[in-house]
Structure formats: structure tokens, C-alpha cells
N, C-alpha and C. Protein backbone atom coordinates (compact mmCIF):
# COMPACT_ATOMS: atom_id res chain seq x y z
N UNK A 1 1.24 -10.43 -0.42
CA UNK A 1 -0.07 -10.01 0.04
C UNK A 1 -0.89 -9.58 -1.17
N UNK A 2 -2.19 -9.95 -1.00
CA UNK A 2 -3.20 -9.48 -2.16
C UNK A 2 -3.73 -7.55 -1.96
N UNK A 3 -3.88 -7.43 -3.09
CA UNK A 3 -4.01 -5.76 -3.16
C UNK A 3 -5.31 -5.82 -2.02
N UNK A 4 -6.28 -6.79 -2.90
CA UNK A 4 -7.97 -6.89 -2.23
C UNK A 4 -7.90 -6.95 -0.84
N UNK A 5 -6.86 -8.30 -0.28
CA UNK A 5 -6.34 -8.34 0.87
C UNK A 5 -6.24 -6.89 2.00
N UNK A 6 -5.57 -6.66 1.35
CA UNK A 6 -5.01 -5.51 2.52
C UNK A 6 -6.00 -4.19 2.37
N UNK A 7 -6.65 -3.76 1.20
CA UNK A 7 -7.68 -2.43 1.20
C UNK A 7 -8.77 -3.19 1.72
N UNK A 8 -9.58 -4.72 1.82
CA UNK A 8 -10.46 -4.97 2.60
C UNK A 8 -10.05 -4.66 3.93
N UNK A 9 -9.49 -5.19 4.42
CA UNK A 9 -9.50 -5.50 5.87
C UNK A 9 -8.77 -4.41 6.28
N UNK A 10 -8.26 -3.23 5.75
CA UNK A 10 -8.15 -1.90 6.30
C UNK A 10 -8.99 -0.98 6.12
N UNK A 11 -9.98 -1.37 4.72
CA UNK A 11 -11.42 -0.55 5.26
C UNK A 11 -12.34 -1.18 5.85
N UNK A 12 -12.25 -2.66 6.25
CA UNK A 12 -13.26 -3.25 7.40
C UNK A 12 -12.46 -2.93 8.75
N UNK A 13 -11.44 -2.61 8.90
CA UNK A 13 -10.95 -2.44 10.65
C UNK A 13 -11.31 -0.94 10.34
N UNK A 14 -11.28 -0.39 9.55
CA UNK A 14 -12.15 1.03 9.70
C UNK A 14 -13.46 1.48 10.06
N UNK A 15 -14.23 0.35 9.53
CA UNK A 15 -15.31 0.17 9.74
C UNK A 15 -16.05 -0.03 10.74
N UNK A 16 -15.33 -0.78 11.51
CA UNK A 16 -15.65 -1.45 12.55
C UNK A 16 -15.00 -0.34 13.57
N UNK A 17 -14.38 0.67 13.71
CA UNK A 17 -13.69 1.92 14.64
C UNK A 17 -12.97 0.75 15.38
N UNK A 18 -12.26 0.14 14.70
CA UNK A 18 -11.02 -0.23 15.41
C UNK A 18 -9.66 0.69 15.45
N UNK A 19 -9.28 0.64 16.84
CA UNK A 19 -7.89 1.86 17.25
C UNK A 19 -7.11 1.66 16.47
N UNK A 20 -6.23 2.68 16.04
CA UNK A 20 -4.70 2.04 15.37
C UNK A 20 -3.75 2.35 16.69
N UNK A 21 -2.70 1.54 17.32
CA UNK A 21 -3.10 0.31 16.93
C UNK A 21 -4.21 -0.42 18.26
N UNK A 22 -4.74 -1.32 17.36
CA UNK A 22 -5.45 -2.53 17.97
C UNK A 22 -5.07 -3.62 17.72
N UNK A 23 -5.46 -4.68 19.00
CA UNK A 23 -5.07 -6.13 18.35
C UNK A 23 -5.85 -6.07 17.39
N UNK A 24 -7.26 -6.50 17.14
CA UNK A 24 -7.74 -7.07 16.13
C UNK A 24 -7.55 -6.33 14.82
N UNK A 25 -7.38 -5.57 14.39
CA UNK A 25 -6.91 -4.31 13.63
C UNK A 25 -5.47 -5.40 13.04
N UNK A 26 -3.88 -5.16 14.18
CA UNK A 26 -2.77 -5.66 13.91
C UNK A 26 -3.08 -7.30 13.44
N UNK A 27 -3.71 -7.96 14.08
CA UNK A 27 -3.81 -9.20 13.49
C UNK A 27 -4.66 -9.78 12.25
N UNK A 28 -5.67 -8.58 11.81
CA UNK A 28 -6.07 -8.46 10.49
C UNK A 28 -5.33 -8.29 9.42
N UNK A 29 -3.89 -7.07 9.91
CA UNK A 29 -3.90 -6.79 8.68
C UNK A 29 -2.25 -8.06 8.92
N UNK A 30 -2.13 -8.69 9.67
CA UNK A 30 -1.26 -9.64 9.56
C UNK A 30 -1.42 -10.39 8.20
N UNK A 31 -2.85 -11.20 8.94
CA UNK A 31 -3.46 -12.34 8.26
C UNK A 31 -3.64 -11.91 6.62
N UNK A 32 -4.19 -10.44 5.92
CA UNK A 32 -4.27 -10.09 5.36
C UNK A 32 -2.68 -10.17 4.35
N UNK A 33 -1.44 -10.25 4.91
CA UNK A 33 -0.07 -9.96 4.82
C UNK A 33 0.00 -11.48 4.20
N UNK A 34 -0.83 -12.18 4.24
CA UNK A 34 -0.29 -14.08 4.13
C UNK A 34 -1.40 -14.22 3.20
N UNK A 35 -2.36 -13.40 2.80
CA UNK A 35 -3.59 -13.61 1.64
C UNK A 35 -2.64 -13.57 -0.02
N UNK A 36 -2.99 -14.68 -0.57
CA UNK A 36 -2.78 -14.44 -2.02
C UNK A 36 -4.11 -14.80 -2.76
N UNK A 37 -4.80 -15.76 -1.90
CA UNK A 37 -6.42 -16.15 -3.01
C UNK A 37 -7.29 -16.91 -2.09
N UNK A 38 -8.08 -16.95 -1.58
CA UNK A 38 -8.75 -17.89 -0.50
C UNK A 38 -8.02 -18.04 0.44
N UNK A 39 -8.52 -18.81 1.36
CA UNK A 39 -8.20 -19.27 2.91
C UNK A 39 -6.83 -18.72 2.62
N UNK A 40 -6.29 -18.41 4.31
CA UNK A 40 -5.15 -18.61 4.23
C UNK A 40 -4.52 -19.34 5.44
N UNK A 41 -4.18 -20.17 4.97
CA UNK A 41 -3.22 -21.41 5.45
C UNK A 41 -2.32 -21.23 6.75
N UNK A 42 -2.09 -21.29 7.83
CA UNK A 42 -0.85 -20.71 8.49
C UNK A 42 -0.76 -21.42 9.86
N UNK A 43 0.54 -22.19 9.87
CA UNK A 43 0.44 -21.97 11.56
C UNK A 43 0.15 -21.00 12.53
N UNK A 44 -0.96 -21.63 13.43
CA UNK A 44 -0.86 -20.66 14.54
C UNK A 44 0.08 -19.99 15.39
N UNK A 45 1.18 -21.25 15.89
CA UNK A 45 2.30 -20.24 16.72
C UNK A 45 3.31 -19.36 15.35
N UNK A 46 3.27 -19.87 14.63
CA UNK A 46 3.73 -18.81 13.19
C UNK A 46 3.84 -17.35 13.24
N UNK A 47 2.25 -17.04 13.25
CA UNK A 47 1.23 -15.96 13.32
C UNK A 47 1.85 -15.66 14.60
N UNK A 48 1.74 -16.12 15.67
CA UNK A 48 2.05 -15.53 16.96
C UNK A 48 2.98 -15.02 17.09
N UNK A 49 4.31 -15.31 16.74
CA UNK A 49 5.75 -14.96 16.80
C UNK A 49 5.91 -13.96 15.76
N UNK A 50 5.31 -14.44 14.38
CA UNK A 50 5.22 -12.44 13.41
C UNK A 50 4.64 -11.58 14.65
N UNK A 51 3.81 -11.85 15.30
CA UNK A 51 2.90 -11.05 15.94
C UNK A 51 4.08 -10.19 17.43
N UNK A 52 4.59 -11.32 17.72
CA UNK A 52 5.14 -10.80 19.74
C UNK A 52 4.30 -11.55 20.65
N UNK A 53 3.12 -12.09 19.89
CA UNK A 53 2.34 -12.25 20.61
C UNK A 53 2.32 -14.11 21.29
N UNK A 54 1.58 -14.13 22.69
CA UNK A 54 1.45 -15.57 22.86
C UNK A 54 -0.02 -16.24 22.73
N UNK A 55 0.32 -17.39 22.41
CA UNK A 55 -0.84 -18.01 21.70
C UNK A 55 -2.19 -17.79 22.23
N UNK A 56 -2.15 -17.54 23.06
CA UNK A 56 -3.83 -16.89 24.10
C UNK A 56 -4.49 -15.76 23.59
N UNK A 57 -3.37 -15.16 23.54
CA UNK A 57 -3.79 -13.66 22.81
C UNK A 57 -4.11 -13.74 21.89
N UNK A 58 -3.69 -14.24 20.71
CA UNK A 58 -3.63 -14.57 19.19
C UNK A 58 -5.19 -15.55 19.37
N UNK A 59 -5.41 -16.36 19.82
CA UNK A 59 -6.71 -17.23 19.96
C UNK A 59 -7.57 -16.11 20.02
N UNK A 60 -7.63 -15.54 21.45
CA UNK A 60 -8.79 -14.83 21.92
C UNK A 60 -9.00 -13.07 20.48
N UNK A 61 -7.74 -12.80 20.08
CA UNK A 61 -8.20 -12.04 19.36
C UNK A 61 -8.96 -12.40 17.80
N UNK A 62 -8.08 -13.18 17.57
CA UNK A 62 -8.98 -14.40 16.51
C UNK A 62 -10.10 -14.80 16.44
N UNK A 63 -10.48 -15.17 17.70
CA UNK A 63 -11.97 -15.69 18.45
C UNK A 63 -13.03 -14.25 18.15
N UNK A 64 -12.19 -13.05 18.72
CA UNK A 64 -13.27 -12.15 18.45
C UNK A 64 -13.72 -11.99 17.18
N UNK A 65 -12.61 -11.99 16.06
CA UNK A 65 -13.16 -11.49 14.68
C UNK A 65 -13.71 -12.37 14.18
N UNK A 66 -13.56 -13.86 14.61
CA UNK A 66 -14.37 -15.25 14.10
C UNK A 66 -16.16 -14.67 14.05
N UNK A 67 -16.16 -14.11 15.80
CA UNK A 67 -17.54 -14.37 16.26
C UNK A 67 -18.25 -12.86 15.42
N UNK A 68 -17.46 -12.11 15.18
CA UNK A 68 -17.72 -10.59 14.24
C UNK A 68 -18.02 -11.11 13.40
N UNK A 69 -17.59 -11.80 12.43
CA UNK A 69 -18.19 -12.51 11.11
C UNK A 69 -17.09 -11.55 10.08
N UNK A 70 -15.90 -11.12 10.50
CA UNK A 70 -14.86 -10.48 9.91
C UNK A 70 -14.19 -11.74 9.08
N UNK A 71 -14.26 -12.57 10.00
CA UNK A 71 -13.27 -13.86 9.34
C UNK A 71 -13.97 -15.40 9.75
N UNK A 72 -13.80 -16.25 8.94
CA UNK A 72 -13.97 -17.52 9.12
C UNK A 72 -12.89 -18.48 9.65
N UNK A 73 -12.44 -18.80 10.78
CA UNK A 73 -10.96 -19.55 11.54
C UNK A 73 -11.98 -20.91 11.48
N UNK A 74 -10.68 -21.93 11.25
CA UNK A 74 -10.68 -23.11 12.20
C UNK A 74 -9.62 -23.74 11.94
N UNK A 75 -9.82 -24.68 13.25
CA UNK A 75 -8.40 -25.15 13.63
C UNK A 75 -7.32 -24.18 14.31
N UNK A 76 -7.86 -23.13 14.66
CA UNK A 76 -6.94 -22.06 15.63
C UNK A 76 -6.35 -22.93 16.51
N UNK A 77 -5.09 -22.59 17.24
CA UNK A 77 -3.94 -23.00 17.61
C UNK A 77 -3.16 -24.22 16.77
N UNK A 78 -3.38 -25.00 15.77
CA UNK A 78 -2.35 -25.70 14.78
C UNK A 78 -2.38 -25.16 13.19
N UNK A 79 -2.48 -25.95 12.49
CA UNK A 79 -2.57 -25.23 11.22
C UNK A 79 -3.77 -24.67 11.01
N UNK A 80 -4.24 -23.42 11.47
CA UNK A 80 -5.28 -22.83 11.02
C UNK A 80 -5.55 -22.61 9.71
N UNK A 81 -6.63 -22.47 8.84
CA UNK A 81 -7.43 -21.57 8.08
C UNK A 81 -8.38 -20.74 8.25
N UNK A 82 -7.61 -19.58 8.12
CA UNK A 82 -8.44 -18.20 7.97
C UNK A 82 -9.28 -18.18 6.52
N UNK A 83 -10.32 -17.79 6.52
CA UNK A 83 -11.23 -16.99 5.28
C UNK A 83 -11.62 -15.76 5.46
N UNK A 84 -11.41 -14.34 4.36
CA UNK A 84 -11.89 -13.44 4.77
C UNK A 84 -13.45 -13.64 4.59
N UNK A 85 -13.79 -12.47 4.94
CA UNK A 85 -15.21 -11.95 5.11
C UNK A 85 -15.63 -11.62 3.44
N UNK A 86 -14.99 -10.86 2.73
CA UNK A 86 -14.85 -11.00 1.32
C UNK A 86 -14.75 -12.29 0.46
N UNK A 87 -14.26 -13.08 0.84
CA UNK A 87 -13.96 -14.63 0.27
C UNK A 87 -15.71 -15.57 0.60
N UNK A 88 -16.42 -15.01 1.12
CA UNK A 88 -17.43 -16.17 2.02
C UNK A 88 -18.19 -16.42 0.64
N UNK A 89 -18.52 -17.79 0.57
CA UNK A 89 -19.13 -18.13 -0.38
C UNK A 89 -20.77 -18.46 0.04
N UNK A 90 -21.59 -17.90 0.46
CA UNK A 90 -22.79 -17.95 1.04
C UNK A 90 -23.72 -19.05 0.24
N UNK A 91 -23.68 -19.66 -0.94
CA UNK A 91 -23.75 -20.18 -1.42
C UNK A 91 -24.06 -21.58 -1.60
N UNK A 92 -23.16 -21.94 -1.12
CA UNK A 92 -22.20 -22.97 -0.63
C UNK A 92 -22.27 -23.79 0.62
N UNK A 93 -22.78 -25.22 0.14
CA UNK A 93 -22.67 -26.05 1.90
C UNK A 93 -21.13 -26.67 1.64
N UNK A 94 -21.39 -26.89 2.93
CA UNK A 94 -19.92 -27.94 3.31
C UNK A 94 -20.30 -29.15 4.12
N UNK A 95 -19.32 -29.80 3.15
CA UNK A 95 -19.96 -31.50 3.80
C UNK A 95 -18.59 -32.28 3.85
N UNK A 96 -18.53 -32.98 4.99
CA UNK A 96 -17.40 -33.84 4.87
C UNK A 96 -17.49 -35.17 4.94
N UNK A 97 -18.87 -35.48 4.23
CA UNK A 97 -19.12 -37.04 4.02
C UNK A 97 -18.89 -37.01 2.73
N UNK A 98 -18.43 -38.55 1.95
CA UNK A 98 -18.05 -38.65 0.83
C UNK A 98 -19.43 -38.94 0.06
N UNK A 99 -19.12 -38.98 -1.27
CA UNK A 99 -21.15 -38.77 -1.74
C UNK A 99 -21.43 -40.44 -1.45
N UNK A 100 -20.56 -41.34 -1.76
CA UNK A 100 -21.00 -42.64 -1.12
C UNK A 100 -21.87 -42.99 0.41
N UNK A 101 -21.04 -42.28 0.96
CA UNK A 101 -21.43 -42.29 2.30
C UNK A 101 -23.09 -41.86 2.30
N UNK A 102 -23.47 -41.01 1.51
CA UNK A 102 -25.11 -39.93 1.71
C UNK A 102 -25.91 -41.01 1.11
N UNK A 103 -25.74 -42.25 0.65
CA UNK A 103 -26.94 -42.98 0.08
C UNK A 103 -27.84 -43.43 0.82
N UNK A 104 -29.13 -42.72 1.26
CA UNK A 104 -30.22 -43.60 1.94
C UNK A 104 -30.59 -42.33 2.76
N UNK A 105 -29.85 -41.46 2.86
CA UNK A 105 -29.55 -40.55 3.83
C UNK A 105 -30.98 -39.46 3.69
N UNK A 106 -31.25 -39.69 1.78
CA UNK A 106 -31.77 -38.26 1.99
C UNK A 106 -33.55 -38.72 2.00
């Protein structure tokens, strides 16, 4: 786990007056537990079984911190990538056309 990792997202579940414990709280500082540098990589039922938890739960609590803007998910339920909230590169578009593909486009 990254140092940044785990003092973010235990002073953002602070922040946010999340209970100890809480799901979104416990599954922060999970995800936080699997951070070494950007996204982090992980199966979903993975996460679920560190957790106790079943995959509904793990979605819907996921889902909440997605829509908080705590974390960036996709691909929840298979190989997800998580991004923290610290990691966001605001910057930055994302495109998944190849630059060939954009000729004429613009």
C-alpha cells in the first residue's frame, strides 16, 4: 500500500463523516490497501471476498463513491480500475480512437 494511499482516503472518509465502520469508509481503505501508483487494477469478486462482501454490495458501494467523485471505477464487476480522487488528471482527455482514425474528423 502507498503511504499517500492510505493518509488520503483516511482523511477523505474523514471528511466526508463517514462512520467507522462504514462500507464506503471499509472499501476505501481496501482499495487504498492495493494502491502502489495510479489506477488500481483488481478483480471485482477479488475485492469482494477481501471484503465478506457479495458483489451487489461491493458495486452499489463503489457506485456511491464513483458518483461522490471520491474515485474514478470502471469496469466494476470484472477487472475493474479504480483511480483515486488524488490521482485525477483534470487535464487530460481520453480518447480511444487511434490518431489515424481522427483524420477528417476535426
Amino acid at each position: 500500500m502507498s503511504a499517500a494511499a492510505e493518509n488520503w482516503a483516511d482523511r477523505r472518509a474523514d471528511e466526508m463523516a463517514m462512520a467507522i465502520p462504514s462500507a464506503r469508509r471499509t472499501a476505501l481503505m481496501a482499495l487504498a490497501g492495493h494502491h502502489d501508483s495510479g489506477p488500481v487494477v483488481i478483480p471485482t469478486q477479488l475485492l469482494a471476498e477481501e471484503l465478506g462482501w457479495d458483489i451487489f454490495s461491493l458495486w452499489r458501494v463503489l457506485f456511491a463513491l464513483h458518483f461522490q467523485d471520491v474515485i474514478r471505477a470502471s469496469n466494476i464487476g470484472g477487472l475493474m480500475s479504480v483511480t483515486f480522487a488524488f490521482d485525477f488528471d483534470e487535464t487530460s482527455a481520453t480518447c480511444d480512437a487511434l490518431p489515424q482514425d481522427m483524420e477528417g474528423l476535426a
